[in-house]
Structure formats: structure tokens, C-alpha cells
Protein backbone atom coordinates (compact mmCIF):
# COMPACT_ATOMS: atom_id res chain seq x y z
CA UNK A 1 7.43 -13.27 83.65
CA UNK A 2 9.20 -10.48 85.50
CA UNK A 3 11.05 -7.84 83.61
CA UNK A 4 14.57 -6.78 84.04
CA UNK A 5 14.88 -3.75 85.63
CA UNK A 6 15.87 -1.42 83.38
CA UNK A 7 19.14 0.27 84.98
CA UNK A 8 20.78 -3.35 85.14
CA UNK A 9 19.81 -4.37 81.09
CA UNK A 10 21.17 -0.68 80.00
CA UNK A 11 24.59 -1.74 81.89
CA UNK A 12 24.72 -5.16 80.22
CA UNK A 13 23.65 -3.36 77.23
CA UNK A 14 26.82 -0.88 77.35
CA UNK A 15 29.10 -3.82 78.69
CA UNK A 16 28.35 -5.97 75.69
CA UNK A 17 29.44 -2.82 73.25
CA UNK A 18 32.70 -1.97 74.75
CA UNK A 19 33.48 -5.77 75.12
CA UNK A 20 32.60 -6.18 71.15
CA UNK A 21 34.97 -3.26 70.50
CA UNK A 22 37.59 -3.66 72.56
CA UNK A 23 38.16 -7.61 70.92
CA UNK A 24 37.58 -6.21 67.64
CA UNK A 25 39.82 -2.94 67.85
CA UNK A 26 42.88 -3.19 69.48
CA UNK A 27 43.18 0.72 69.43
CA UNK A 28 39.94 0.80 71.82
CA UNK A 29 40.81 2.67 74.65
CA UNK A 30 39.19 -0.11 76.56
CA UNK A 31 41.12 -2.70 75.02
CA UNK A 32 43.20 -4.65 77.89
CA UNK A 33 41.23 -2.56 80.69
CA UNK A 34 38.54 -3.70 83.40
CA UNK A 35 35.75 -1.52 83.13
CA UNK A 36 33.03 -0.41 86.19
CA UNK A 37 29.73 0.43 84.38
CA UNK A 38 27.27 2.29 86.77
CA UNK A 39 24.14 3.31 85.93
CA UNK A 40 24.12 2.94 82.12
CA UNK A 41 27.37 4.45 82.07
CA UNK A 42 31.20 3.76 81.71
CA UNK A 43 32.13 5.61 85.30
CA UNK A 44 36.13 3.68 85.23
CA UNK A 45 38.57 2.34 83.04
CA UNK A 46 41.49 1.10 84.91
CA UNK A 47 44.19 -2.10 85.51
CA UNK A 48 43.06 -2.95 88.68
CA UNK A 49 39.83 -4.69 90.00
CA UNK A 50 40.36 -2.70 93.23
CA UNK A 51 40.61 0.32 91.51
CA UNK A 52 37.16 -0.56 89.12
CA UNK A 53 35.66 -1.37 92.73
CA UNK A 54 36.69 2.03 94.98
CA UNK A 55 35.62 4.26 92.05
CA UNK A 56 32.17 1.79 91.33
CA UNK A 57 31.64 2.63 95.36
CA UNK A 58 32.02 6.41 95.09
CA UNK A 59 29.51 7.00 92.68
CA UNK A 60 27.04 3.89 92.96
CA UNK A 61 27.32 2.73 96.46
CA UNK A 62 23.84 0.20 95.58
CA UNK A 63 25.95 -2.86 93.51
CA UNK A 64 22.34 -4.03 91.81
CA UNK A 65 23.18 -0.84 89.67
CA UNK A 66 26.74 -2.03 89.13
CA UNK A 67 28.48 -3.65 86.63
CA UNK A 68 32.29 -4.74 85.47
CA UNK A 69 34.18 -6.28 82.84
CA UNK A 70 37.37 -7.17 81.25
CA UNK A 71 36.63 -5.68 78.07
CA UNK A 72 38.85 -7.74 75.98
CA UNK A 73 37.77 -10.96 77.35
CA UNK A 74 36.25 -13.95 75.39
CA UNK A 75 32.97 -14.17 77.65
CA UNK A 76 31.49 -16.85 74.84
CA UNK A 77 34.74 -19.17 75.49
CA UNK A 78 33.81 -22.15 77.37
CA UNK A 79 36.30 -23.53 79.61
CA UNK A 80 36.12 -26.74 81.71
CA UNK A 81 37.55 -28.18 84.85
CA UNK A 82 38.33 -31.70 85.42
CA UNK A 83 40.04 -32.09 88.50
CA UNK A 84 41.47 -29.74 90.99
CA UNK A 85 44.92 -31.42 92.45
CA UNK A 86 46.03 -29.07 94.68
CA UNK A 87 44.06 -27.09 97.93
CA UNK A 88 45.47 -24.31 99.53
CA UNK A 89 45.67 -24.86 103.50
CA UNK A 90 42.06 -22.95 104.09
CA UNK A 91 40.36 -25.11 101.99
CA UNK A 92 42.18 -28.19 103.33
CA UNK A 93 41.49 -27.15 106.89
CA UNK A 94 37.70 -26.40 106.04
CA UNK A 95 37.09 -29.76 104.51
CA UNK A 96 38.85 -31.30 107.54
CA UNK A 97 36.30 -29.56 109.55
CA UNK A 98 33.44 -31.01 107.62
């Protein structure tokens, strides 16, 4: 069995925590916010995936060590997809090419 390396289980660890308090607290300062996790630590809280991603870059630049969230999301909802009615042009013109 291989073991987890350590750095990525202490960021799923920490990502797991903020996303139990931010659903259960309202008043979390991480409720509402995408959060960049490098390292076994919270490194951004922001509104912006771009802006989790520059900062996640600047002080982590190896993404195995990396890890983000919306911290108020449902992660344990399961959603399902029956049919997809509409393709944007790229996908049209890529299954045309097929």
C-alpha cells in the first residue's frame, strides 16, 4: 500500500476544517471565500480563483503541495447529469473533427 505523502494529507487535513467551519459558522472569516492551502497552511483567502492561483504560485510554485477550496461548499452533495443539450462552438467543432 503506498502512503500519502504527508504535505498533501496535512492540506486535506486543514481544508476539511475550514470547510466544516465555514458551513457551520457563517461568521467564519472563510465563509463565502476560496481558499489556497500550501504546505499545511492557509497562504490565501480571496473571491477569485485567479487570485487563490497567483498567490498559491508565489509561495508554492510545486502544485503536488497545493491545495484549494470553496470553503462553504457542500463537497458531500451529489449532483448528477443527464443530458447536456447545448455545446459551445469548440466543442461542436472538435467533435466534428472526430
Amino acid at each position: 500500500m503506498v502512503q500519502r505523502n504527508t504535505t498533501a494529507a496535512a492540506n486535506e487535513q486543514l481544508a476539511r476544517q475550514i470547510n466544516q467551519e465555514a458551513r457551520q459558522n457563517p461568521k467564519s472569516p472563510y465563509a463565502g471565500k476560496l481558499v489556497g492551502i500550501a504546505n499545511g497552511k492557509v497562504v490565501v483567502v480571496a473571491d477569485s480563483w485567479k487570485e487563490v492561483a497567483e498567490r498559491l504560485r508565489q509561495v508554492e510554485p510545486d502544485p503536488k503541495k497545493c491545495y484549494c477550496i470553496e470553503a462553504s461548499a457542500d463537497y458531500d452533495r451529489v449532483e448528477e447529469i443527464w443530458r447536456l443539450t447545448n455545446h459551445s462552438q469548440a466543442e461542436k467543432a472538435w467533435h466534428a473533427a472526430s
